[in-house]
PDB file of N, CA and C in Angstrom:
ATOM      1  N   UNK A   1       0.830  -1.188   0.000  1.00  0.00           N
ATOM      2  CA  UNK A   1       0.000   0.000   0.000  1.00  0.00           C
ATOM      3  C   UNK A   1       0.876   1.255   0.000  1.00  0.00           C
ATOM      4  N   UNK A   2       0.191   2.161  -0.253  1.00  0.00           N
ATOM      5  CA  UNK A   2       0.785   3.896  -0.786  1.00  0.00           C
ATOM      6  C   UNK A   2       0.148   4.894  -0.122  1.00  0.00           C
ATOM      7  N   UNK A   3       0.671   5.734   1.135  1.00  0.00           N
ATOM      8  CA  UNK A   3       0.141   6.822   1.401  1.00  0.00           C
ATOM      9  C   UNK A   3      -0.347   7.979  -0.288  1.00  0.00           C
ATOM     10  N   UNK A   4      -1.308   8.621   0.243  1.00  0.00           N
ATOM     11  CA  UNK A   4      -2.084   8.890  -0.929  1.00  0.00           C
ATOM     12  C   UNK A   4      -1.280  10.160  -1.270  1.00  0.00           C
ATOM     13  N   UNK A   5      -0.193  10.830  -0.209  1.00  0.00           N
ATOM     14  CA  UNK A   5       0.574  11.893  -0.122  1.00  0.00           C
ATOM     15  C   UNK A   5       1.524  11.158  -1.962  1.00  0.00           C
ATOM     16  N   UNK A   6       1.820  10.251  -2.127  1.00  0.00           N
ATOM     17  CA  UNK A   6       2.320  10.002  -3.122  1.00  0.00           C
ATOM     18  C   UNK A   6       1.498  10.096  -4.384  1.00  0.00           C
ATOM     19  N   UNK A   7       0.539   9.807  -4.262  1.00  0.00           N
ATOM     20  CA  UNK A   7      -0.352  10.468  -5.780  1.00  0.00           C
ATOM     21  C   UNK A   7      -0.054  11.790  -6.827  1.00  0.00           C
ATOM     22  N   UNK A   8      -0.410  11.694  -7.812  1.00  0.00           N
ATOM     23  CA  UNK A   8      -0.229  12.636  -8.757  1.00  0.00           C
ATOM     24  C   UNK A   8      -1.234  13.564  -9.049  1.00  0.00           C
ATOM     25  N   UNK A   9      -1.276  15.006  -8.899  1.00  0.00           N
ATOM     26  CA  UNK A   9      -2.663  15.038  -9.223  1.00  0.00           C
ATOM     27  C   UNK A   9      -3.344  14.590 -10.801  1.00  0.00           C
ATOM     28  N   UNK A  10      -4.554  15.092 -10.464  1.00  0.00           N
ATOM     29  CA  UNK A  10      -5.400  14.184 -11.490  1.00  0.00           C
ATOM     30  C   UNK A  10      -5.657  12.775 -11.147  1.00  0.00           C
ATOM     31  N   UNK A  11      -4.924  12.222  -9.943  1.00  0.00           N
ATOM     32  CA  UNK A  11      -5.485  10.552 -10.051  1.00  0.00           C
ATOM     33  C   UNK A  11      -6.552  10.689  -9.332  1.00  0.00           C
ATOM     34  N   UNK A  12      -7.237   9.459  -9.409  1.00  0.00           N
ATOM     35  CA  UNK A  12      -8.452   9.085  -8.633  1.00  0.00           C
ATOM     36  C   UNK A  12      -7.994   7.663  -8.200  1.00  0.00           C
ATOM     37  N   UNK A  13      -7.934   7.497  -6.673  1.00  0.00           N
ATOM     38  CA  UNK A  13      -7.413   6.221  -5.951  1.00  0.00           C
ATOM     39  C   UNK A  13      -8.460   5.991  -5.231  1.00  0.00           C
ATOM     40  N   UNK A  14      -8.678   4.501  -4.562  1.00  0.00           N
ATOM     41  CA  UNK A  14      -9.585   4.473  -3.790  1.00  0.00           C
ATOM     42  C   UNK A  14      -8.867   3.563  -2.717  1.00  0.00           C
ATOM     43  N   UNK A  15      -9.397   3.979  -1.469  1.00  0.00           N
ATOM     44  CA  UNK A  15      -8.849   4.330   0.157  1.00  0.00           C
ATOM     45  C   UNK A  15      -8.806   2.459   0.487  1.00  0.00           C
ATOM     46  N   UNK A  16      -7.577   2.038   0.619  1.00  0.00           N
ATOM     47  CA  UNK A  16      -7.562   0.934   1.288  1.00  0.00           C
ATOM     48  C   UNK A  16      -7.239   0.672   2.797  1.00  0.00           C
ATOM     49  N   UNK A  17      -6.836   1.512   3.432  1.00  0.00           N
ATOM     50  CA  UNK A  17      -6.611   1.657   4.861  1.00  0.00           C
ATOM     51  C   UNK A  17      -6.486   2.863   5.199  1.00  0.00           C
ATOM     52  N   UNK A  18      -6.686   3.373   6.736  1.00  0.00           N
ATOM     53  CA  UNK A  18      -6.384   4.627   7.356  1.00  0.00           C
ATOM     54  C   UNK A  18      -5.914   4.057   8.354  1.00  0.00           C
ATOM     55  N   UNK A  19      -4.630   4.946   8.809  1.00  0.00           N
ATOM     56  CA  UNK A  19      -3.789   4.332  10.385  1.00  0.00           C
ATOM     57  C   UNK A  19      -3.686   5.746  10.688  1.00  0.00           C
ATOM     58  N   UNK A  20      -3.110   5.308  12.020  1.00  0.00           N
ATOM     59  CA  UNK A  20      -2.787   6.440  13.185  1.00  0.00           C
ATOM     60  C   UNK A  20      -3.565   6.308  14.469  1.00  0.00           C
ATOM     61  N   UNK A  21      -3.910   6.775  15.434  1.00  0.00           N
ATOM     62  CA  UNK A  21      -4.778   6.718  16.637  1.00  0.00           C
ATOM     63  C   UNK A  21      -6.015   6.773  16.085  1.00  0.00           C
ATOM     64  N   UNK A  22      -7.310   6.255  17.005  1.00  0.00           N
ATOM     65  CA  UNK A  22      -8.147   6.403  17.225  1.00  0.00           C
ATOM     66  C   UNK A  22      -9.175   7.985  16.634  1.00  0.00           C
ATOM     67  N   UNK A  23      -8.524   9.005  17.027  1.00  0.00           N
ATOM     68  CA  UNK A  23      -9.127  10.241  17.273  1.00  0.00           C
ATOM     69  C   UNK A  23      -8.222  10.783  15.554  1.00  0.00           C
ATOM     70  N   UNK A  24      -7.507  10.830  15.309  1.00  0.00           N
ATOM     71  CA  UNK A  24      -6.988  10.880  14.006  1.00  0.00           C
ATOM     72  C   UNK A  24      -7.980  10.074  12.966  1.00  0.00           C
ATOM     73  N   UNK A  25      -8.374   8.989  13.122  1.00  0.00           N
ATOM     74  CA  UNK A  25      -9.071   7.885  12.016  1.00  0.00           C
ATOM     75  C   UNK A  25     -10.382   8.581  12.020  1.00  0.00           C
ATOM     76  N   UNK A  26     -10.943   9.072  13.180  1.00  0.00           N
ATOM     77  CA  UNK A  26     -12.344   9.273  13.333  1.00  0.00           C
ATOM     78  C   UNK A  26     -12.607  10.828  12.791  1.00  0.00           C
ATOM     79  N   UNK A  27     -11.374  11.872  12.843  1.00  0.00           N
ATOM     80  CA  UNK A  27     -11.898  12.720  11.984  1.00  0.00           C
ATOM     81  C   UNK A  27     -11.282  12.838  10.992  1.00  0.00           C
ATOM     82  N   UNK A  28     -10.604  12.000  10.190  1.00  0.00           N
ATOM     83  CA  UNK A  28     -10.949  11.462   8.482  1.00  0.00           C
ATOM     84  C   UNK A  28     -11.956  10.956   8.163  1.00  0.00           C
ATOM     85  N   UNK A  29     -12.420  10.422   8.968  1.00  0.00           N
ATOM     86  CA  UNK A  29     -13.623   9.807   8.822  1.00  0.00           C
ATOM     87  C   UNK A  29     -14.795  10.786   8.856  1.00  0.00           C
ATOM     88  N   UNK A  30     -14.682  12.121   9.362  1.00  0.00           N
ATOM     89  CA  UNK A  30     -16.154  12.890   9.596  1.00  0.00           C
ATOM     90  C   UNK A  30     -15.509  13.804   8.193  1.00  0.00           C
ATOM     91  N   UNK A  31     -14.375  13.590   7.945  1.00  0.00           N
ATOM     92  CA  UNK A  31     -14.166  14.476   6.364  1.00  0.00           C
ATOM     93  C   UNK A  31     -14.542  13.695   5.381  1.00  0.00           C
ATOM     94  N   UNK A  32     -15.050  12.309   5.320  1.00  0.00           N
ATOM     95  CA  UNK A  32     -15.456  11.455   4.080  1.00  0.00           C
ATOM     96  C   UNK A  32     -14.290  10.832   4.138  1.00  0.00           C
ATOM     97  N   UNK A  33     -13.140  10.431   4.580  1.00  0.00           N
ATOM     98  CA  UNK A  33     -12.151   9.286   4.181  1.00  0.00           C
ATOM     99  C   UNK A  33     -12.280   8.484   4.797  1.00  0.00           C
ATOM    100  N   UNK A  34     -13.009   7.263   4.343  1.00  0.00           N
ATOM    101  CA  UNK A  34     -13.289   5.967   4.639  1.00  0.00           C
ATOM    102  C   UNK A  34     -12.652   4.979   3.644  1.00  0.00           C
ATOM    103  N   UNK A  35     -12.519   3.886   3.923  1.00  0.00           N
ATOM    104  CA  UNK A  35     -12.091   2.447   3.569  1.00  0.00           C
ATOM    105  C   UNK A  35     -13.060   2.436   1.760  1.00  0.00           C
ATOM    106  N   UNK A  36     -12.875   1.974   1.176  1.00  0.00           N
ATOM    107  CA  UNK A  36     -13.087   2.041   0.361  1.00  0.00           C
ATOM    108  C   UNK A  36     -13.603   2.856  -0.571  1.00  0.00           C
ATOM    109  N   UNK A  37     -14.075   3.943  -0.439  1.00  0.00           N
ATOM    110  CA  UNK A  37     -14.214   5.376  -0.941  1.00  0.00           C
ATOM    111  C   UNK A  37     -13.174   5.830  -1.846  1.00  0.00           C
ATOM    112  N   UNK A  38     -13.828   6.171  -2.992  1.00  0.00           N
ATOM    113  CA  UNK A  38     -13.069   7.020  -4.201  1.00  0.00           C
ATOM    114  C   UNK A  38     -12.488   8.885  -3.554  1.00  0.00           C
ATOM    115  N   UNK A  39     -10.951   9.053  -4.178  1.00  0.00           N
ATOM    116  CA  UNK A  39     -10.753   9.921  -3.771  1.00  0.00           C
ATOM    117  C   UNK A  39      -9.959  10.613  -4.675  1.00  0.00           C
ATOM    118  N   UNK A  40      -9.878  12.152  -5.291  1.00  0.00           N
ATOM    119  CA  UNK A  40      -9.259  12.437  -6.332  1.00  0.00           C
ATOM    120  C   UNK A  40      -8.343  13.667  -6.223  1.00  0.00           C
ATOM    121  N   UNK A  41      -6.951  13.308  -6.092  1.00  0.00           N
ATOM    122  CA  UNK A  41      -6.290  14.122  -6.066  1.00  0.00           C
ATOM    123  C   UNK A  41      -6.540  15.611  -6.831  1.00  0.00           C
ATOM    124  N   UNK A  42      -6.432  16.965  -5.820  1.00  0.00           N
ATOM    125  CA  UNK A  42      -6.917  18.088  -7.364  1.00  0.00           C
ATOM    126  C   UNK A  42      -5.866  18.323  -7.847  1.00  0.00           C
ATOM    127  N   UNK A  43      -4.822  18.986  -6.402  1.00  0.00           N
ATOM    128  CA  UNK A  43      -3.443  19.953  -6.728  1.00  0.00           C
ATOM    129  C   UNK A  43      -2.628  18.967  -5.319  1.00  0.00           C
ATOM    130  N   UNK A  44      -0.924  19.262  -5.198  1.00  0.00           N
ATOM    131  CA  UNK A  44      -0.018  19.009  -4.249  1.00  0.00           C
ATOM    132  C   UNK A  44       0.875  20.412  -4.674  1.00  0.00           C
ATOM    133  N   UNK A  45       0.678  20.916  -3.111  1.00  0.00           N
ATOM    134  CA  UNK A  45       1.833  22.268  -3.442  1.00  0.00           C
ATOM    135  C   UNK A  45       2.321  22.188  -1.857  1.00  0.00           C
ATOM    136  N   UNK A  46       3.698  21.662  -2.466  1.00  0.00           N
ATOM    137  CA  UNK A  46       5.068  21.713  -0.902  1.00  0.00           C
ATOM    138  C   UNK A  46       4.672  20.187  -0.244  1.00  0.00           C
ATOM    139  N   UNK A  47       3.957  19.254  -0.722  1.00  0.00           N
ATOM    140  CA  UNK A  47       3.852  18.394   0.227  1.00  0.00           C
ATOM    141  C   UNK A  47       2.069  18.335   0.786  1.00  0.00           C
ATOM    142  N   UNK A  48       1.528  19.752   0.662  1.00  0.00           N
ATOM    143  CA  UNK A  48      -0.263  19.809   1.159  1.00  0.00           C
ATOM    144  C   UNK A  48      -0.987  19.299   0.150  1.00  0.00           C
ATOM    145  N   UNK A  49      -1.986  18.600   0.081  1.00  0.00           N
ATOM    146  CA  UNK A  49      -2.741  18.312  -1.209  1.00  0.00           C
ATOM    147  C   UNK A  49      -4.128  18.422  -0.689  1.00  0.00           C
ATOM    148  N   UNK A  50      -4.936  18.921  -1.905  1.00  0.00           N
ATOM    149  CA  UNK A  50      -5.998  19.451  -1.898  1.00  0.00           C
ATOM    150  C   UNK A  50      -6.869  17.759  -2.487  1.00  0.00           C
ATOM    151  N   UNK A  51      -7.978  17.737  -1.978  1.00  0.00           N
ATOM    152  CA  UNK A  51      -8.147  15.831  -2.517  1.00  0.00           C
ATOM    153  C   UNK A  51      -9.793  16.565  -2.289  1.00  0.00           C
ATOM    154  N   UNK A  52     -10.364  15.752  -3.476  1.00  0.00           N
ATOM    155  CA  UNK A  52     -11.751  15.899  -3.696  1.00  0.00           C
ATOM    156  C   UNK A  52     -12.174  14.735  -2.947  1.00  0.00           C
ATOM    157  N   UNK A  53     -13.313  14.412  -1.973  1.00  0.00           N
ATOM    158  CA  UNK A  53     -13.932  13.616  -1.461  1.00  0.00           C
ATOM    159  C   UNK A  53     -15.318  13.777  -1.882  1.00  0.00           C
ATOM    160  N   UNK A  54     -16.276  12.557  -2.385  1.00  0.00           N
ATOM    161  CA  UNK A  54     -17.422  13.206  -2.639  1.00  0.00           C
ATOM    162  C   UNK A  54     -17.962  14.162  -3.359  1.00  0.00           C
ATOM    163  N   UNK A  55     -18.545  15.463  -2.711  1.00  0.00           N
ATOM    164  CA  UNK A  55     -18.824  16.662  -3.618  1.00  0.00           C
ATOM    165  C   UNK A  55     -17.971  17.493  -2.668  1.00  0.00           C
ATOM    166  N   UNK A  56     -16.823  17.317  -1.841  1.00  0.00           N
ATOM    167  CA  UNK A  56     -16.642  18.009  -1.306  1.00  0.00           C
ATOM    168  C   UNK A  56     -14.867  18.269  -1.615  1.00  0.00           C
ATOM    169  N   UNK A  57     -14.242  19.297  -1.427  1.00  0.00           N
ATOM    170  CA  UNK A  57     -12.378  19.593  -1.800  1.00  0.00           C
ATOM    171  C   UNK A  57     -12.039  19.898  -0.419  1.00  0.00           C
ATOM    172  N   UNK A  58     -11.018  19.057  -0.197  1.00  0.00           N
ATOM    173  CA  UNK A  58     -10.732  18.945   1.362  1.00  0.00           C
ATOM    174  C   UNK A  58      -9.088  19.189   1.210  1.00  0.00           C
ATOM    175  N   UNK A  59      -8.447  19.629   2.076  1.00  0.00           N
ATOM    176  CA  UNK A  59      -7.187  20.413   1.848  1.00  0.00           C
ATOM    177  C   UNK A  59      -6.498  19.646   3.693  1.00  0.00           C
ATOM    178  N   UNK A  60      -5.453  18.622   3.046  1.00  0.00           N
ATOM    179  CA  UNK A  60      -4.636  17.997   4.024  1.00  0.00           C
ATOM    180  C   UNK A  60      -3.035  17.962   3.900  1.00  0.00           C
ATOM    181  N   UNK A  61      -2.555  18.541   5.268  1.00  0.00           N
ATOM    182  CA  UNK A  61      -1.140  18.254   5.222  1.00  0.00           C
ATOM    183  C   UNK A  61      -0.576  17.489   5.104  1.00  0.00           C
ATOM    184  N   UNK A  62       0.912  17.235   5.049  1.00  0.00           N
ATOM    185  CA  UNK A  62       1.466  15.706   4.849  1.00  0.00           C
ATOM    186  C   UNK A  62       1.380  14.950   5.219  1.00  0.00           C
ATOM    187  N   UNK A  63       1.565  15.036   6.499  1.00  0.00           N
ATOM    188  CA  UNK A  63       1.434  14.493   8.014  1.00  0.00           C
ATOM    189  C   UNK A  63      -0.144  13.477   7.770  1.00  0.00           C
ATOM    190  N   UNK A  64      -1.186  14.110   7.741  1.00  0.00           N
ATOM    191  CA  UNK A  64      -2.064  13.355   7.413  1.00  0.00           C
ATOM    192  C   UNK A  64      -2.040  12.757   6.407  1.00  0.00           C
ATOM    193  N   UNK A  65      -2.274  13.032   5.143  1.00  0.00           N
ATOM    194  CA  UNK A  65      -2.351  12.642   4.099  1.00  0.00           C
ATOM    195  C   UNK A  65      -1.273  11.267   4.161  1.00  0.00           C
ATOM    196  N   UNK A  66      -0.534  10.998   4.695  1.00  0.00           N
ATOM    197  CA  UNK A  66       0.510  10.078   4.874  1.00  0.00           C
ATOM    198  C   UNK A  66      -0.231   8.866   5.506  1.00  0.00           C
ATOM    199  N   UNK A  67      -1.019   9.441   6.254  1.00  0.00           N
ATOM    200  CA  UNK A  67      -2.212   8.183   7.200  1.00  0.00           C
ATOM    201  C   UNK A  67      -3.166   7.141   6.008  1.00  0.00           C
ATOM    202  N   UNK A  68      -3.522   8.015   5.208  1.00  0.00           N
ATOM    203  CA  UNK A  68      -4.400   7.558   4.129  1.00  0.00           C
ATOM    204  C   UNK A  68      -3.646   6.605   2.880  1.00  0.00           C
ATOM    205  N   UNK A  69      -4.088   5.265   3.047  1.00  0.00           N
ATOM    206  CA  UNK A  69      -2.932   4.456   2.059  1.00  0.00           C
ATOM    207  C   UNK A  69      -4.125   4.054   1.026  1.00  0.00           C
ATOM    208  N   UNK A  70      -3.961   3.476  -0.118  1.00  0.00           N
ATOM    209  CA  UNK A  70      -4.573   3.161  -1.134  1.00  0.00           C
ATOM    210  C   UNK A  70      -3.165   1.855  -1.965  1.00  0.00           C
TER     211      UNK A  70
END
């Protein structure tokens, strides 16, 4: 598996695991990043990437985005 921080934009990956604590998983989870859910890179500038969830553009640092593997 691939933190999603490695994506290109323009891809569309879909979410095979989320790690980290408890309280970390649960609010990816209230942003739409769940386990099997489609997710589409927009932009990566410095390492932050902006990732479409849903109908929604959600904007995560590395640090997180590193949690999210596909």
């Amino acid at each position: 598996m691939i933190p999603i921080s490695m994506a290109k934009a323009g891809d569309t990956v879909t979410i095979k695991k989320i790690t980290g604590k408890d309280d970390v998983r649960q609010h990816l989870a209230e942003l739409g990043f769940v386990v099997e859910s489609q997710v589409t890179v927009v932009s990566e500038i410095a390492g932050n990437l902006i990732l479409q969830v849903k109908d929604s553009r959600v904007a995560l640092d590395r640090s997180m985005a590193n949690r999210i593997m596909f």
